[in-house]
Protein backbone atom coordinates (compact mmCIF):
# COMPACT_ATOMS: atom_id res chain seq x y z
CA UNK A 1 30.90 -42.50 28.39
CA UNK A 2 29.41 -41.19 25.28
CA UNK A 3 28.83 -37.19 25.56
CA UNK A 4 26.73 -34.81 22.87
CA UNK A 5 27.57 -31.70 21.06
CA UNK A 6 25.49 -29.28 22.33
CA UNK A 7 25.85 -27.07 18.95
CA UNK A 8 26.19 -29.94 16.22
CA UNK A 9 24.47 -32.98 17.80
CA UNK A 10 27.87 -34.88 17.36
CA UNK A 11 27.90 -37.97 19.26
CA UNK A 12 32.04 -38.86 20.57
CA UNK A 13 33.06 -41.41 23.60
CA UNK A 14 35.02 -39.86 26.45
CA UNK A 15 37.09 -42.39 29.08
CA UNK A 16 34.89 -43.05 32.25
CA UNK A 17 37.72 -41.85 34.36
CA UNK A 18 38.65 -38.55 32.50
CA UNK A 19 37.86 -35.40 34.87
CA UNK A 20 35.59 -34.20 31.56
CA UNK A 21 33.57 -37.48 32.15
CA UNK A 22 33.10 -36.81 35.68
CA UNK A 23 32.37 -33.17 35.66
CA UNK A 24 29.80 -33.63 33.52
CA UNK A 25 28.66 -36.31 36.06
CA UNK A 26 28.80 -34.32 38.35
CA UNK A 27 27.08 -31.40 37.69
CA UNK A 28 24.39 -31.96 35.16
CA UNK A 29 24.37 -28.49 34.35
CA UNK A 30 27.63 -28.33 32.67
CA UNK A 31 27.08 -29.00 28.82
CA UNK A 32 29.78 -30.46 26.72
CA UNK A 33 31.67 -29.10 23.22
CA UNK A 34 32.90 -30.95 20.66
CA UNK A 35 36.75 -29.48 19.78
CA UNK A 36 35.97 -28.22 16.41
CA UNK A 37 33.11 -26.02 17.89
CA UNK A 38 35.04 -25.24 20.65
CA UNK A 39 37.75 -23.86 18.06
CA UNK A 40 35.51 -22.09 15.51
CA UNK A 41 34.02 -20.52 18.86
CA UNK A 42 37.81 -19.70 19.74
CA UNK A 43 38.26 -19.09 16.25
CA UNK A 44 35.79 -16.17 16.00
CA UNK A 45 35.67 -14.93 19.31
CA UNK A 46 39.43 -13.69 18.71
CA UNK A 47 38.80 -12.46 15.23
CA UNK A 48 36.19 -9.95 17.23
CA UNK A 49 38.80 -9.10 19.59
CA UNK A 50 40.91 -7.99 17.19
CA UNK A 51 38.18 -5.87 15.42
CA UNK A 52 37.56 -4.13 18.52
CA UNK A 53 33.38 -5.27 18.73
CA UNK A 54 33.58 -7.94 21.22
CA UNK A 55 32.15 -6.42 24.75
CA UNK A 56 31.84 -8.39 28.01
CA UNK A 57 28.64 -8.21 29.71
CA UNK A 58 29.50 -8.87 33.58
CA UNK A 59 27.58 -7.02 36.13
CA UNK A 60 29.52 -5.10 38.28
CA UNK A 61 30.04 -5.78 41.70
CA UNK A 62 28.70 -2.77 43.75
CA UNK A 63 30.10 -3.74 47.36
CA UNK A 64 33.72 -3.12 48.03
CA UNK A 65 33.69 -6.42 50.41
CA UNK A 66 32.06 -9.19 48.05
């Protein structure tokens, strides 16, 4: 199954019977990284954690019982 980069455009081949391949099947909203985005992402996201300037934007649940 050949996959795309969704930040470089790079083209790779995934086995058919990988669970990545059939994820991505699966639910056609789930987007696929290439690994050397996916560690300059890493990469960067824990050079901000260490500078202290990387804040999580989650809503907060307001009922107890959700």
């Amino acid at each position: 199954m050949k996959v795309k980069c969704i930040l470089c455009d790079q083209v790779e081949e995934v086995e058919e019977t990988s669970l990545l391949a059939k994820k991505l099947r699966k639910r056609r909203v789930m987007t696929y990284m290439c690994d050397t985005c996916r560690d300059r992402i890493d990469k960067k996201t824990e050079e901000r954690l260490a500078k202290g300037k990387y804040r999580e934007y989650r809503e907060k649940k307001k009922d107890p019982y959700i």
